[in-house]
Structure formats: structure tokens, C-alpha cells
N, C-alpha and C. Protein backbone atom coordinates (compact mmCIF):
# COMPACT_ATOMS: atom_id res chain seq x y z
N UNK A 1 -11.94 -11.66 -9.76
CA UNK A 1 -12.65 -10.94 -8.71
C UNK A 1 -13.58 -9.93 -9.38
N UNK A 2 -14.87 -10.31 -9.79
CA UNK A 2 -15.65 -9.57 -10.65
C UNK A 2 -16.03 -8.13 -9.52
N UNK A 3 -16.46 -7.03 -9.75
CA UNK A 3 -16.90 -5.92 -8.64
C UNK A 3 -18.48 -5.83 -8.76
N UNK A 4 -18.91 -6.28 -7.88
CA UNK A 4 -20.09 -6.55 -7.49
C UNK A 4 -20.68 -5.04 -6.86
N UNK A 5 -22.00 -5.25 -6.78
CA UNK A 5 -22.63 -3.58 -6.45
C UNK A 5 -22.16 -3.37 -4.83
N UNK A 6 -22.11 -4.41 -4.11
CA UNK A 6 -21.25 -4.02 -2.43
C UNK A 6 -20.51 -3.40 -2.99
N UNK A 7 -19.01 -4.16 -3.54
CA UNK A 7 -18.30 -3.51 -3.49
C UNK A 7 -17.94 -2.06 -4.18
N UNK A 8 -18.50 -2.00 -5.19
CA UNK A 8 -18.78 -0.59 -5.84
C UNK A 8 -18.90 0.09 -4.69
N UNK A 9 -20.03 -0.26 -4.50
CA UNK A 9 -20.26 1.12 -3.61
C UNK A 9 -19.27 1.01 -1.74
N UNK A 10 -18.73 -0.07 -1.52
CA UNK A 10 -17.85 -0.01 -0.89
C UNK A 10 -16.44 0.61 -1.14
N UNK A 11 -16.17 0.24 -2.14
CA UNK A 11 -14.82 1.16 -3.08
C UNK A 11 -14.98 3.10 -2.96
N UNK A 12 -16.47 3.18 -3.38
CA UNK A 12 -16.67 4.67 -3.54
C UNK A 12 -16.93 5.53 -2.38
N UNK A 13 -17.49 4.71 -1.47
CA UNK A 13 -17.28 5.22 -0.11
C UNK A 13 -15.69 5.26 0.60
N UNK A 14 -15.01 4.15 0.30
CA UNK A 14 -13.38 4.06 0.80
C UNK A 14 -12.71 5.32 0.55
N UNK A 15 -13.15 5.65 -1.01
CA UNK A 15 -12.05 6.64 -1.74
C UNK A 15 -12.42 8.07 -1.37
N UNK A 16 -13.89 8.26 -0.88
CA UNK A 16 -14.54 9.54 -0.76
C UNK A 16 -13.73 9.47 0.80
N UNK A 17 -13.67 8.47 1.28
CA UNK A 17 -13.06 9.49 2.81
C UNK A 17 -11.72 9.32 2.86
N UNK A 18 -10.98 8.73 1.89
CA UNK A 18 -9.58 8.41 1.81
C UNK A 18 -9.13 10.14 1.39
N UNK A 19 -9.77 10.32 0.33
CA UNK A 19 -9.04 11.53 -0.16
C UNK A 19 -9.42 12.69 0.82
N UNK A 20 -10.55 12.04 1.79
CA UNK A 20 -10.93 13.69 2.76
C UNK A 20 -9.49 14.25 3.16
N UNK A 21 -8.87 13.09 3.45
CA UNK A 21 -7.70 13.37 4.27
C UNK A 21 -6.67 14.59 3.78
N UNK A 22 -6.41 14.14 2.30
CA UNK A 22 -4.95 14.49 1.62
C UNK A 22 -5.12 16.08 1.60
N UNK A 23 -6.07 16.91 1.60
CA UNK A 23 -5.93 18.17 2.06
C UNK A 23 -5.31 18.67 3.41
N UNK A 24 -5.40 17.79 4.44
CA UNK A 24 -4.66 18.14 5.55
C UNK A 24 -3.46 17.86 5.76
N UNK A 25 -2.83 16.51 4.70
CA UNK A 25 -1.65 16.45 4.56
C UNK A 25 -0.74 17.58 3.71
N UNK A 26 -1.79 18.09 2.71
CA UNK A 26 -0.70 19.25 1.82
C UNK A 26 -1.01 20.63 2.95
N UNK A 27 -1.57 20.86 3.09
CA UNK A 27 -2.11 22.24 3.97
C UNK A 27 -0.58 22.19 5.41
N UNK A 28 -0.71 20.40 6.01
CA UNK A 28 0.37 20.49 6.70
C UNK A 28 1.37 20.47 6.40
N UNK A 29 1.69 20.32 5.56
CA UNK A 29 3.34 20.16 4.44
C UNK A 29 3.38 21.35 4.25
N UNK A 30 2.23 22.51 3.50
CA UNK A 30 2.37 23.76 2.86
C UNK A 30 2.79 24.71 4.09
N UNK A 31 2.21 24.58 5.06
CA UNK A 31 2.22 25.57 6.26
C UNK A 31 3.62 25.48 7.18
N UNK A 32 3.95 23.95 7.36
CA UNK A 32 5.00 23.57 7.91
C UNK A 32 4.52 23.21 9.25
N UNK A 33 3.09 23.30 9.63
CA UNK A 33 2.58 23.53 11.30
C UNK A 33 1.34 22.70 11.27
N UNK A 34 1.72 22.08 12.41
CA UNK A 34 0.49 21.00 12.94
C UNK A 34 0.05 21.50 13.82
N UNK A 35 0.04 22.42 14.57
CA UNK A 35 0.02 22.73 15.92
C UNK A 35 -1.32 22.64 15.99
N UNK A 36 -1.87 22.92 15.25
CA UNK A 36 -4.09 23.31 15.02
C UNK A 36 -4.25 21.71 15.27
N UNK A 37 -3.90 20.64 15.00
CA UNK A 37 -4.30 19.51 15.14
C UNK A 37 -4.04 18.90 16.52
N UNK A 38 -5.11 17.91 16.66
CA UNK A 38 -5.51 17.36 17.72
C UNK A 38 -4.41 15.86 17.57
N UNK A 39 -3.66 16.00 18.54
CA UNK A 39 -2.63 14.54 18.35
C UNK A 39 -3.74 13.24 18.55
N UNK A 40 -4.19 13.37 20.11
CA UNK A 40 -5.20 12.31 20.69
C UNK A 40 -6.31 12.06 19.22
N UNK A 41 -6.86 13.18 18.54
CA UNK A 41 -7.74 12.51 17.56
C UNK A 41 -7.20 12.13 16.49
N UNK A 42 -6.06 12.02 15.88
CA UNK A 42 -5.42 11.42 15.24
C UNK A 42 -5.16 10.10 15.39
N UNK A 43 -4.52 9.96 16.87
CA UNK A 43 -3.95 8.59 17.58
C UNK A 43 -4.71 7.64 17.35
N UNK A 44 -6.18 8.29 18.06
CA UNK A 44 -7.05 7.34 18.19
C UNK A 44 -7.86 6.58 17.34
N UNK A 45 -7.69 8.26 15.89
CA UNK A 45 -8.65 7.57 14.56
C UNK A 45 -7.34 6.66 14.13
N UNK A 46 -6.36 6.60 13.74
CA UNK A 46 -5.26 5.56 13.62
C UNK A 46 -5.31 4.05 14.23
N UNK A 47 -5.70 4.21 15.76
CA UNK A 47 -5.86 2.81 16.28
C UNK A 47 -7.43 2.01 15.57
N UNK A 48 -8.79 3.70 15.38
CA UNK A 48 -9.60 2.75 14.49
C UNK A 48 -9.52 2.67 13.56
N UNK A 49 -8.37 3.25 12.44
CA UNK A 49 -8.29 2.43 11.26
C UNK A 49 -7.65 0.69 11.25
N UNK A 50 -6.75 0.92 12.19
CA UNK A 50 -6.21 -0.49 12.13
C UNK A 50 -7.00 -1.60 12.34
N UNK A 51 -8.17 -1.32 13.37
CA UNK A 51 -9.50 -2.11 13.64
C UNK A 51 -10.17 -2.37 12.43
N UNK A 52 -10.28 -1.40 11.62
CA UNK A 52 -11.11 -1.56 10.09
C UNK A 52 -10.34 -2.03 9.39
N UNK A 53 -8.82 -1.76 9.38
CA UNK A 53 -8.34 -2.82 9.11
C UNK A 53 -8.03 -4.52 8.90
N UNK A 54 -7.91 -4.77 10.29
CA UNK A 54 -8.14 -6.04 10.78
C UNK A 54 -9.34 -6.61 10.53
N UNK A 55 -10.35 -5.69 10.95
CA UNK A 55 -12.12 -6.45 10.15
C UNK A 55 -12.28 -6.60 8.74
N UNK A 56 -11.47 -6.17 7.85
CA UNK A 56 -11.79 -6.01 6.60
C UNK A 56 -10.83 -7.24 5.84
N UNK A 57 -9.91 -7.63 6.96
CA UNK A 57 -9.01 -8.81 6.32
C UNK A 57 -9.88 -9.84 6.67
N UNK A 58 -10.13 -9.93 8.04
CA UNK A 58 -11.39 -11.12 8.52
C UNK A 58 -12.15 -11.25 7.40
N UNK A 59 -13.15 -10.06 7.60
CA UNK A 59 -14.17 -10.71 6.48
C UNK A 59 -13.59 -10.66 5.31
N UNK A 60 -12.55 -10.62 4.71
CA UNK A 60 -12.06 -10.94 2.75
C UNK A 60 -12.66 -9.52 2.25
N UNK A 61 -12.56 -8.59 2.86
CA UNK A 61 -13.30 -7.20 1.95
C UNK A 61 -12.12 -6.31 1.40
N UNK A 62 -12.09 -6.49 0.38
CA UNK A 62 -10.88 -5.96 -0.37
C UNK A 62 -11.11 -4.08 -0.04
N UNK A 63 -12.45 -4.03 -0.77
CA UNK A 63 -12.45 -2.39 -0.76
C UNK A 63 -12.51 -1.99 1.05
N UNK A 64 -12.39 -2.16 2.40
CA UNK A 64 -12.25 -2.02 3.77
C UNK A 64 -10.50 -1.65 3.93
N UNK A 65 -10.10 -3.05 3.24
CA UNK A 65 -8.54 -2.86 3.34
C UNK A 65 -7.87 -1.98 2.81
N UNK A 66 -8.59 -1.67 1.54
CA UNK A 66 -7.69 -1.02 0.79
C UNK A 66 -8.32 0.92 0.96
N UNK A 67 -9.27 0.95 1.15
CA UNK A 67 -9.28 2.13 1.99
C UNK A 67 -9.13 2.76 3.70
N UNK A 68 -9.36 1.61 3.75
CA UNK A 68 -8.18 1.81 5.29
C UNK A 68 -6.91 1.80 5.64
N UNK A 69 -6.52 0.99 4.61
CA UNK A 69 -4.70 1.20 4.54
C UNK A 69 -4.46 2.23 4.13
N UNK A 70 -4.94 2.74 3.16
CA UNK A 70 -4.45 3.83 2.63
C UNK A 70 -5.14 5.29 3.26
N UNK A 71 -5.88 5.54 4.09
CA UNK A 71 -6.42 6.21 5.02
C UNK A 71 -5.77 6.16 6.26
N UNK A 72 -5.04 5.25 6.48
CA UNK A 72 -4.19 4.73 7.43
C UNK A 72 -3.02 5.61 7.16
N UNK A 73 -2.72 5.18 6.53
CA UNK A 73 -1.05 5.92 5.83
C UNK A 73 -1.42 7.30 6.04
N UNK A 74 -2.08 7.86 5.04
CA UNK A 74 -2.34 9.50 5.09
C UNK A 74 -2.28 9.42 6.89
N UNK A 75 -2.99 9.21 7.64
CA UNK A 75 -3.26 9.62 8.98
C UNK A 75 -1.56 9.15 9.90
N UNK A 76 -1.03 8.21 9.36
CA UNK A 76 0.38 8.37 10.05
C UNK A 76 0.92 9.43 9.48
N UNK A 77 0.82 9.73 8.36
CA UNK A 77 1.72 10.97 7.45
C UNK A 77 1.82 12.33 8.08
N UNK A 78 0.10 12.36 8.74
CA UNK A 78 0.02 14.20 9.24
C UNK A 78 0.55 13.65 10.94
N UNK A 79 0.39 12.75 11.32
CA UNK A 79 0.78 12.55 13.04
C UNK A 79 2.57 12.94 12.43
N UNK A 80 3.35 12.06 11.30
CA UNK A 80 4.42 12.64 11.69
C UNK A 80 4.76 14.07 11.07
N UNK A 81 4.31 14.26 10.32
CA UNK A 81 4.42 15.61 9.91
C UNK A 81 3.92 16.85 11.11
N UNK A 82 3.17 16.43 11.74
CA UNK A 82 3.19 17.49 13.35
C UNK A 82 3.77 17.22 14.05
N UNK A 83 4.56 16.17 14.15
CA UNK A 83 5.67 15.70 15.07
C UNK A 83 7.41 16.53 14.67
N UNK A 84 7.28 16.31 13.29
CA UNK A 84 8.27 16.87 12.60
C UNK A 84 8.52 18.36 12.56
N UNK A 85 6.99 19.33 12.45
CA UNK A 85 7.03 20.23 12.64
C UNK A 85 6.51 20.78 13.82
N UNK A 86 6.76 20.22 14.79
CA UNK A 86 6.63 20.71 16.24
C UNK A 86 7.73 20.91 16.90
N UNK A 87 8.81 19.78 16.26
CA UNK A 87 9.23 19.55 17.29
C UNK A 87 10.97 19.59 16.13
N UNK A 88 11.29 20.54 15.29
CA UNK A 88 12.28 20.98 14.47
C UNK A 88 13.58 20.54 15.18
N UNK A 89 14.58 19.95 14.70
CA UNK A 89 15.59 19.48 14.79
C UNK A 89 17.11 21.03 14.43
């Protein structure tokens, strides 16, 4: 699977908004509080990652999948981490 200039620059776009995320995951881990976050815009960017998901298996686009899965993940991580810390056991 040689990396062709799409995908380069598909890869470098994946990773630039993959990692936007991981500050809101440590910030929510560090603080212990989700409460500032929007559940519904979470939910919903979640249901469109899975869409970019699903399009990115259709068309065979490795760098789609693999920054959407993993953009995916981070974005279930802070939904349960405000779930977790909302709602303390």
C-alpha cells in the first residue's frame, strides 16, 4: 500500500483533527467535570463520525477510517467521562 499524495494529505488532515480532541479528554479527566460540555454535540458529532466511518470503509480509504475511528473513540471517551463525572456513584 504505497502512500500516495491523497492520502498524505488525507492522513495529515485525519491526525490534525484527531488530536484536536485529546485536550478535552485530559482537561476532562484533569478537572473531573463535564458539565461545560454539550452532550447533544457530542452525540451527534459521534453519530457523524460513524457516517465517516462507514464512507471511508465504502470507498477503501484507509486514512477516513483510521482517523475517524480513532476520533471516534476520543469522542466516546469524553461522552463517558461526563457521564461518569456527572453522574458519581
Amino acid at each position: 500500500m504505497a502512500l500516495d499524495l491523497v492520502n498524505v494529505l488525507g492522513l495529515c488532515a485525519g491526525t490534525l483533527t484527531t488530536i484536536s480532541f485529546v485536550p478535552q479528554v485530559m482537561k476532562t479527566w484533569r478537572t473531573r467535570s463535564g458539565a461545560d460540555l454539550s452532550t447533544g454535540m457530542f452525540a451527534l458529532f459521534s453519530v457523524g463520525l460513524v457516517l465517516w466511518l462507514i464512507y471511508g470503509v465504502v470507498i477503501d480509504s484507509w486514512p477516513i477510517v483510521l482517523a475517524n475511528g480513532v476520533t471516534l473513540a476520543l469522542t466516546v471517551l469524553v461522552l463517558i467521562l461526563k457521564y461518569k463525572f456527572t453522574n458519581p456513584r
